[in-house]
C-alpha atoms as a PDB file:
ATOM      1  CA  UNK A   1       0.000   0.000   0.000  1.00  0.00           C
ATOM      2  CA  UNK A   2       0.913   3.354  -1.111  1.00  0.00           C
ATOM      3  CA  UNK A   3       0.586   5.165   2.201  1.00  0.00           C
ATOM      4  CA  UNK A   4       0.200   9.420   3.627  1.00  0.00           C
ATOM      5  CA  UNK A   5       0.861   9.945   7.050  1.00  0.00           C
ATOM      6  CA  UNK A   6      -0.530  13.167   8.932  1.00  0.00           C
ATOM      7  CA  UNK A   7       0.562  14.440  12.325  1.00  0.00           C
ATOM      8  CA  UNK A   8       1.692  17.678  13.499  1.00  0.00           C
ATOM      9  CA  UNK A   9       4.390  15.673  15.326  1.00  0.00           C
ATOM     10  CA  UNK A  10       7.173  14.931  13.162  1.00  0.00           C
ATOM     11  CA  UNK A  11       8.783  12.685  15.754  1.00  0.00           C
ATOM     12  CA  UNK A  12       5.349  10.492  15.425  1.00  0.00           C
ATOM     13  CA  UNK A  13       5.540  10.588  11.881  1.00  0.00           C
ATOM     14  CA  UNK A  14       9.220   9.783  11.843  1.00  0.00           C
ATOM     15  CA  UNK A  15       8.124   6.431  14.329  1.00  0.00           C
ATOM     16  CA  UNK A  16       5.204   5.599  11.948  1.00  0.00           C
ATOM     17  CA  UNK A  17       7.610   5.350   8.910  1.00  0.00           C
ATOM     18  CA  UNK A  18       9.855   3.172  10.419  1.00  0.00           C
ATOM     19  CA  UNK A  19       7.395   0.600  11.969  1.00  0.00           C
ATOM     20  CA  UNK A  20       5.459   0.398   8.602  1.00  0.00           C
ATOM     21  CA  UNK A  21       8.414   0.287   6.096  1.00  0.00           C
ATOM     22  CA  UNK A  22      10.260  -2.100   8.021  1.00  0.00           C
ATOM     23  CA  UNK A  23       7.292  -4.148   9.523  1.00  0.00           C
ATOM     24  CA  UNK A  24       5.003  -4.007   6.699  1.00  0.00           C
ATOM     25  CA  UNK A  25       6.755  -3.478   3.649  1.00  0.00           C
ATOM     26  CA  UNK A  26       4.348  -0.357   3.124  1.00  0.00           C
ATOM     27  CA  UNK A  27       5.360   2.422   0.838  1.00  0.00           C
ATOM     28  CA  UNK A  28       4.905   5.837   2.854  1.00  0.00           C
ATOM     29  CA  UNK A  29       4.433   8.021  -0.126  1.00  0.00           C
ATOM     30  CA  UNK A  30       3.721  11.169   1.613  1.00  0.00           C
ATOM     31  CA  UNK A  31       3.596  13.284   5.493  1.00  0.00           C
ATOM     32  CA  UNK A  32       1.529  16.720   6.002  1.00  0.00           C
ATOM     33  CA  UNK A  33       1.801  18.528   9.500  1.00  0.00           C
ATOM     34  CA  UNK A  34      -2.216  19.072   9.430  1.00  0.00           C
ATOM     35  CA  UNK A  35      -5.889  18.559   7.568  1.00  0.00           C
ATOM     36  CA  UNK A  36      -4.946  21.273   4.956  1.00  0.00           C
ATOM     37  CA  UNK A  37      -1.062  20.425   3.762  1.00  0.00           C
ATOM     38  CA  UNK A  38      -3.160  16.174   3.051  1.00  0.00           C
ATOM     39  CA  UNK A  39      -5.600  17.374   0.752  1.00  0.00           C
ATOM     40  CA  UNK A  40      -2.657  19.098  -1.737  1.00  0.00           C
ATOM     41  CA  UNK A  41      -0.491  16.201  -1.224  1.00  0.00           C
ATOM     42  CA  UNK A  42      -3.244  13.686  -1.766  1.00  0.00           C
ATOM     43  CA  UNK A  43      -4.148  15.210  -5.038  1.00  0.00           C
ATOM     44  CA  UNK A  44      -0.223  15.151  -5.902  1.00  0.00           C
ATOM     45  CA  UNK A  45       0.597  11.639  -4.661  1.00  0.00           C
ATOM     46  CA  UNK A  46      -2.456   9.257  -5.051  1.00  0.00           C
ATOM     47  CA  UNK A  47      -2.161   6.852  -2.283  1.00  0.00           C
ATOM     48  CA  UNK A  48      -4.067   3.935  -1.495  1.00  0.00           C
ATOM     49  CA  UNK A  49      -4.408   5.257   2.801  1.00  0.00           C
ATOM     50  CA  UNK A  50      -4.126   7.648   4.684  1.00  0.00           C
ATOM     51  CA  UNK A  51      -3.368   7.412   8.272  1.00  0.00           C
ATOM     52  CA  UNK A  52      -4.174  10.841  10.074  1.00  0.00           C
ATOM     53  CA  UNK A  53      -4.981  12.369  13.651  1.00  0.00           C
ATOM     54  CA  UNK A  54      -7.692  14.399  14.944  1.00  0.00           C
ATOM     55  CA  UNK A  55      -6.097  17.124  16.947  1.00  0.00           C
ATOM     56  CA  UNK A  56      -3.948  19.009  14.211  1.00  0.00           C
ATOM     57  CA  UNK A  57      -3.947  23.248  13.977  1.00  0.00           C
ATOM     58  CA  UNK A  58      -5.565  24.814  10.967  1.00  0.00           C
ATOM     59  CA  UNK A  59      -7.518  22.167   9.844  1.00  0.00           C
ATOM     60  CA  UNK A  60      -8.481  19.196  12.117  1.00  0.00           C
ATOM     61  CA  UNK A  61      -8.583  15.810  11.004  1.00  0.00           C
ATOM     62  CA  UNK A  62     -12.051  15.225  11.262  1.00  0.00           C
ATOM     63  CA  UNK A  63     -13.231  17.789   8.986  1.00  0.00           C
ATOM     64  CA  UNK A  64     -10.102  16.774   6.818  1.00  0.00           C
ATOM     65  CA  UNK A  65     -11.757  13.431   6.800  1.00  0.00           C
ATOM     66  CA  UNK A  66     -14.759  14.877   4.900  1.00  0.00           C
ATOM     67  CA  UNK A  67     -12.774  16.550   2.058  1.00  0.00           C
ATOM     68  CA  UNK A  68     -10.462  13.989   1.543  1.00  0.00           C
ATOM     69  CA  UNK A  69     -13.543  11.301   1.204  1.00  0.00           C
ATOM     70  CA  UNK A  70     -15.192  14.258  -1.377  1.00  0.00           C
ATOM     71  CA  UNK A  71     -12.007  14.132  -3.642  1.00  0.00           C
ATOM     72  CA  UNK A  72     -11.496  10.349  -3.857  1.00  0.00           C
ATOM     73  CA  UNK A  73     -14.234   8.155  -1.919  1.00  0.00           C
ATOM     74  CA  UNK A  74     -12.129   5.006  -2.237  1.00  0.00           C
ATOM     75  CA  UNK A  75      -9.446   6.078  -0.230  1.00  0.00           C
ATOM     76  CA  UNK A  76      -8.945   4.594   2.859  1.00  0.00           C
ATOM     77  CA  UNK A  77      -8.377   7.110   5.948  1.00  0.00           C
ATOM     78  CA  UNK A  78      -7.220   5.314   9.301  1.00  0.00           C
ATOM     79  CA  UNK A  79      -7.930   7.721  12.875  1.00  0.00           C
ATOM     80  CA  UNK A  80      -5.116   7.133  14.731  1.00  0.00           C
ATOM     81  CA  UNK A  81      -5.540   9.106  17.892  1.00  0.00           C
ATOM     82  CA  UNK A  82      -5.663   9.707  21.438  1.00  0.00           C
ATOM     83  CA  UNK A  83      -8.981  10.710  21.632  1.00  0.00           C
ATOM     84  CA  UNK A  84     -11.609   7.870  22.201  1.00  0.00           C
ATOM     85  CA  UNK A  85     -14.715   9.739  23.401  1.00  0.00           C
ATOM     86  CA  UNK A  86     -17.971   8.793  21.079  1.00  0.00           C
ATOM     87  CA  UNK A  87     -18.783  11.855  19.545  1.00  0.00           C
ATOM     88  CA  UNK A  88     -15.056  11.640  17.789  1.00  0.00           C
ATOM     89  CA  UNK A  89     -15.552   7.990  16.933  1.00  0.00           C
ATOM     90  CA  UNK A  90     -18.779   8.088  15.976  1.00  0.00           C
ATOM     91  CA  UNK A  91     -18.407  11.409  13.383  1.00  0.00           C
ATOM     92  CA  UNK A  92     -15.322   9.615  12.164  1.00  0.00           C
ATOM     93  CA  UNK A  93     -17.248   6.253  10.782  1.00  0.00           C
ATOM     94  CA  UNK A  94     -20.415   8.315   9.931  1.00  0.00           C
ATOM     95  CA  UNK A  95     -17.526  10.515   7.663  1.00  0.00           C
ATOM     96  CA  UNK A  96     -15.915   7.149   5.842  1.00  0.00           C
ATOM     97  CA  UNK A  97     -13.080   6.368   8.145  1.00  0.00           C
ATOM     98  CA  UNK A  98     -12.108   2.865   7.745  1.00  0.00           C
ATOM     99  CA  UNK A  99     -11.041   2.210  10.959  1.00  0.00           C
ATOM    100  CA  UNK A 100      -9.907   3.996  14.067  1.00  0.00           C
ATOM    101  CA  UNK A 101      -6.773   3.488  16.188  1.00  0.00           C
ATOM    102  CA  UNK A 102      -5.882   4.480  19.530  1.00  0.00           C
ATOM    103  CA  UNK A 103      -2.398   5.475  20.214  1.00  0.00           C
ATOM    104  CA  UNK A 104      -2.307   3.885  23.643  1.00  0.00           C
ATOM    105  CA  UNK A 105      -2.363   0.771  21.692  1.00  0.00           C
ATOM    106  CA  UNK A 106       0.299  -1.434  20.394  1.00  0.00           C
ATOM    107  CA  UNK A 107       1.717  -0.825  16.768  1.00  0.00           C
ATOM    108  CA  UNK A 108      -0.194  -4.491  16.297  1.00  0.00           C
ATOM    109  CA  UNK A 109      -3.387  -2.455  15.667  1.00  0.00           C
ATOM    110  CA  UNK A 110      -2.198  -0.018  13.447  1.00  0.00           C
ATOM    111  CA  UNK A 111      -1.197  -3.162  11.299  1.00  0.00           C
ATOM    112  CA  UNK A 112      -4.895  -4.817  11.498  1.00  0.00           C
ATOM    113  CA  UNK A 113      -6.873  -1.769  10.527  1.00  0.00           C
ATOM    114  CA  UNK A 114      -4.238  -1.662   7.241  1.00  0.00           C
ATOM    115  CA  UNK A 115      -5.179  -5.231   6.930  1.00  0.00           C
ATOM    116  CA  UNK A 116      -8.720  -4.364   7.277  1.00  0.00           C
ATOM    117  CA  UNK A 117      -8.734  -1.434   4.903  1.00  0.00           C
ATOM    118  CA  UNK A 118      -7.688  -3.620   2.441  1.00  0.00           C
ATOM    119  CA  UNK A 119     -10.432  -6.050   2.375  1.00  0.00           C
ATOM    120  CA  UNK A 120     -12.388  -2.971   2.345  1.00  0.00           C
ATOM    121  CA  UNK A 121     -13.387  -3.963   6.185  1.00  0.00           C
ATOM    122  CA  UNK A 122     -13.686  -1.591   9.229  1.00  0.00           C
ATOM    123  CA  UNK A 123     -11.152  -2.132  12.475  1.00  0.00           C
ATOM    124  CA  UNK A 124     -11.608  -0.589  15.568  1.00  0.00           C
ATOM    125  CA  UNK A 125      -9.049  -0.774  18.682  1.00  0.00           C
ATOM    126  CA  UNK A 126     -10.460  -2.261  21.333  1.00  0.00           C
ATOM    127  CA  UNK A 127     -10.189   0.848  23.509  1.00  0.00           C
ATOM    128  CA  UNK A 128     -12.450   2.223  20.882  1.00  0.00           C
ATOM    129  CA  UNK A 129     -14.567  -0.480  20.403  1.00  0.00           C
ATOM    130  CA  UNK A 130     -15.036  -0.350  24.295  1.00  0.00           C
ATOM    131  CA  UNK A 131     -16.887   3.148  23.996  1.00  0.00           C
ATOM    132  CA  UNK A 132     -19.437   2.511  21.070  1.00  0.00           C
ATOM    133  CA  UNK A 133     -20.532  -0.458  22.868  1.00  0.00           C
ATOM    134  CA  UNK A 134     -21.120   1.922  25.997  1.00  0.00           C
ATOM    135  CA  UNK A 135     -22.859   4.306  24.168  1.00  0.00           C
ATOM    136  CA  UNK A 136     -25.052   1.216  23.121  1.00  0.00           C
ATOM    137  CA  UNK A 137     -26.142   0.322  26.105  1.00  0.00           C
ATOM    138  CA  UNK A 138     -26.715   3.755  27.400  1.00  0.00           C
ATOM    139  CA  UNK A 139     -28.886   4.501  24.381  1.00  0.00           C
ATOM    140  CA  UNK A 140     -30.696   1.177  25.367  1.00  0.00           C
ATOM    141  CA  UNK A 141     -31.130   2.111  28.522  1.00  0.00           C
ATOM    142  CA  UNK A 142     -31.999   5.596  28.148  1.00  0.00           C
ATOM    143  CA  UNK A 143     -35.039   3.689  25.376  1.00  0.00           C
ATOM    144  CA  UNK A 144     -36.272   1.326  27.832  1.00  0.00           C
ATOM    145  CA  UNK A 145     -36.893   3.860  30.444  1.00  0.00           C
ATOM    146  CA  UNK A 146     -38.891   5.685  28.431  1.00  0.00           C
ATOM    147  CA  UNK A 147     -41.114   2.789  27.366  1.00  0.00           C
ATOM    148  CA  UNK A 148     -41.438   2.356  31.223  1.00  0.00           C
ATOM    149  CA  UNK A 149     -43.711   5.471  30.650  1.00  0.00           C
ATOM    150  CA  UNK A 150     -46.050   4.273  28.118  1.00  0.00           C
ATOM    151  CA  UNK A 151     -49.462   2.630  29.508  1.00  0.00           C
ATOM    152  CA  UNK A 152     -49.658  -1.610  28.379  1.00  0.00           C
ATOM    153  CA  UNK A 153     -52.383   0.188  25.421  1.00  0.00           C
ATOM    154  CA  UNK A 154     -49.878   2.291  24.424  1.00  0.00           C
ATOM    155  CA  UNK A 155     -47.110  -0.229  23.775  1.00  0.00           C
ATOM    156  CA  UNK A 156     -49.413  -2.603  22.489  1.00  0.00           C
ATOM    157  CA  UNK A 157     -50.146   0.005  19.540  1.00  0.00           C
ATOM    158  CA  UNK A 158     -46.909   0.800  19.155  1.00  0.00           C
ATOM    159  CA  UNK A 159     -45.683  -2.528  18.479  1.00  0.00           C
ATOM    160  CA  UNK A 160     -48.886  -2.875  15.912  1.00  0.00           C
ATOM    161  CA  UNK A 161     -47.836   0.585  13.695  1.00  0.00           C
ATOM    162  CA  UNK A 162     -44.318  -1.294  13.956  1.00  0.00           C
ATOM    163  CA  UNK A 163     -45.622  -3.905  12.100  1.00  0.00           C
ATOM    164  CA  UNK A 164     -46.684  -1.749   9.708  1.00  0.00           C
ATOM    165  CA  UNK A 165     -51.026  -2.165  10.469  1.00  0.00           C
ATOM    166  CA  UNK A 166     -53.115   0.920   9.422  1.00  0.00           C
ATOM    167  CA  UNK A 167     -54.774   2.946  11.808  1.00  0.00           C
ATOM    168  CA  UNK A 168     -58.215   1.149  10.772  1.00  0.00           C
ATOM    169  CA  UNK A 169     -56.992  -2.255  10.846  1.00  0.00           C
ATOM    170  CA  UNK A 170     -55.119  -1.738  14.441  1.00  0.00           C
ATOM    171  CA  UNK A 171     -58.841  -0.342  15.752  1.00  0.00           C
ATOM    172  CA  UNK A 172     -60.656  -3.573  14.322  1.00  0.00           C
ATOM    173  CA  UNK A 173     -57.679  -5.709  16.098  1.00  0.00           C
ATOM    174  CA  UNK A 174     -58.209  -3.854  19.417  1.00  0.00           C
ATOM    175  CA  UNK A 175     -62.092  -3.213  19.415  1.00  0.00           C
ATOM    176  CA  UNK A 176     -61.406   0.415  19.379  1.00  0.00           C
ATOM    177  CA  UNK A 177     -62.138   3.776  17.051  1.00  0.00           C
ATOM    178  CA  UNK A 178     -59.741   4.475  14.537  1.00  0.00           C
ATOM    179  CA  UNK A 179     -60.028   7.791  16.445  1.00  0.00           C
ATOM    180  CA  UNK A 180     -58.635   6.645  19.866  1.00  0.00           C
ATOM    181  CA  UNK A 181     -55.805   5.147  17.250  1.00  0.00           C
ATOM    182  CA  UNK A 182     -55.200   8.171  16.732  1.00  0.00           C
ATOM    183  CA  UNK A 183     -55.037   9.411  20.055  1.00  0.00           C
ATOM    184  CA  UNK A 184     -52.876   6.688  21.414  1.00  0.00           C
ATOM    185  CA  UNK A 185     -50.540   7.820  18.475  1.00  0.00           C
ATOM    186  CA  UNK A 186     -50.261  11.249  19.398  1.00  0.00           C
ATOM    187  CA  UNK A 187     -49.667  10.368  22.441  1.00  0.00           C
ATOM    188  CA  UNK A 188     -46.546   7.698  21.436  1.00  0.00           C
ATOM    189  CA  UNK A 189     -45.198  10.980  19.920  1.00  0.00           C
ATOM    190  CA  UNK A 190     -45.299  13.305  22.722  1.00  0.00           C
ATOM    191  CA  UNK A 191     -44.265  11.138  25.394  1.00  0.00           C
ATOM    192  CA  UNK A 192     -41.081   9.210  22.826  1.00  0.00           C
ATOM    193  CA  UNK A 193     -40.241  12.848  21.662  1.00  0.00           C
ATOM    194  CA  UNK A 194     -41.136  12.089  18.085  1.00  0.00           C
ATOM    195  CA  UNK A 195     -42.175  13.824  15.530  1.00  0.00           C
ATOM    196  CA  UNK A 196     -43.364  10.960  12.876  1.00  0.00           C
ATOM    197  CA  UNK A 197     -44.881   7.518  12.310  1.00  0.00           C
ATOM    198  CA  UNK A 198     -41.560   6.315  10.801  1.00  0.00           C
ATOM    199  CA  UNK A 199     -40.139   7.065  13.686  1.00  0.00           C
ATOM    200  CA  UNK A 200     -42.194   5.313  16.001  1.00  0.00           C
ATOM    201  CA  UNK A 201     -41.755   2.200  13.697  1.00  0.00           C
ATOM    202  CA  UNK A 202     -38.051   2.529  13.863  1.00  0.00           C
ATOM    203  CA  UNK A 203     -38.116   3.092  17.855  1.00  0.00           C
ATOM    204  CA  UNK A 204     -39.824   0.147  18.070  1.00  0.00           C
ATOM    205  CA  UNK A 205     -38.093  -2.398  15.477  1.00  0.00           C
ATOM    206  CA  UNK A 206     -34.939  -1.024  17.190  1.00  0.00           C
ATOM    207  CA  UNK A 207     -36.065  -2.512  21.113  1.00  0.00           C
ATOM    208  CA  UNK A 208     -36.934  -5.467  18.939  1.00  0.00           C
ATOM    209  CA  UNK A 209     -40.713  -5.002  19.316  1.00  0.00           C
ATOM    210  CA  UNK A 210     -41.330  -6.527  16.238  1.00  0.00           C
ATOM    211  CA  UNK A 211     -40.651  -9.525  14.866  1.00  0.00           C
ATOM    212  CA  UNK A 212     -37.516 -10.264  12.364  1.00  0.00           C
END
């Protein structure tokens, strides 16, 4: 792999070159000191990765992330970074990072998520790995409590909108007015903080209300 590395630490960049050109046999084609000096010398060069931080002056690596994905959406950007808290993770993957490294981690990792990248997979140090799944579980838990809050009506009409029943058939099912349907409905919204039916469906299919 042809490969740019970006860090406003030369000494890092200096350690990164070694470890893959002697470890992996990669080809570093390519080092910028931040988000803007990568997207001239990516244009220039052509490689096949990119491994880059976050916390760079002028312009960061996240929203160099975005740019570089904009000028060639094949390439393959690596986060390698001290930084592990969701909302950097999370923007990262929902940008078209390929995989995210911690650099607490052992230069093993760095390896995998090349690896990875390659097979056109995603890789995720376990550190990093560690904090989605925590997010998870918060968002899980945060979702249960507020079903804790809906009356056993109320969640039974949920799941049926879920399962994609009109508001007619889910009043002949439950011996009720298609108005009180309604009602119920409105009340879903209000009470989940929603703002449409789809959204009810996908609160829903997402506690695993419905079936598969």
């Amino acid at each position: 792999m042809k490969i740019v590395l970006v860090d406003d630490h030369e000494i890092v960049r200096q350690g990164l070159r070694a470890l893959l050109e002697y470890k992996t046999k990669a080809e570093v084609v390519g080092e910028a000191a931040d988000g803007r000096e990568v997207l001239a010398l990516v244009e220039r060069v052509h490689p096949d990765a990119v491994i880059m931080d976050i916390a760079m002056p002028g312009l960061n690596g996240l929203e160099a992330l975005i740019q570089l994905k904009k000028l060639d959406p094949e390439l393959k950007v690596i986060i390698l970074s001290m930084h592990v808290e969701e909302i950097y993770v999370s923007r990262a993957l929902r940008s078209g990072a390929c995989g995210y490294v911690f650099k607490g981690s052992a230069y093993e990792d760095l390896e995998l998520a090349l690896k990875a990248a390659q097979k056109n997979e995603t890789f995720l140090s376990a550190a990093v790995s560690q904090v989605l799944i925590n997010g998870y579980l918060q968002s899980c838990k945060d979702d249960c409590h507020l079903l804790e809050h809906l009356s056993s009506r109320e969640r039974e009409i949920l799941q049926l909108l879920a399962e994609g029943n009109s508001r007619r058939r889910i009043a002949q099912m439950l011996c009720i007015s298609a108005k009180t349907v309604d009602r119920h409905r409105d009340n879903l919204k209000d009470k989940l903080k929603l703002k449409h039916e789809e959204e009810l469906k996908e609160f829903a299919k997402a506690l695993g209300l419905t079936g598969p």
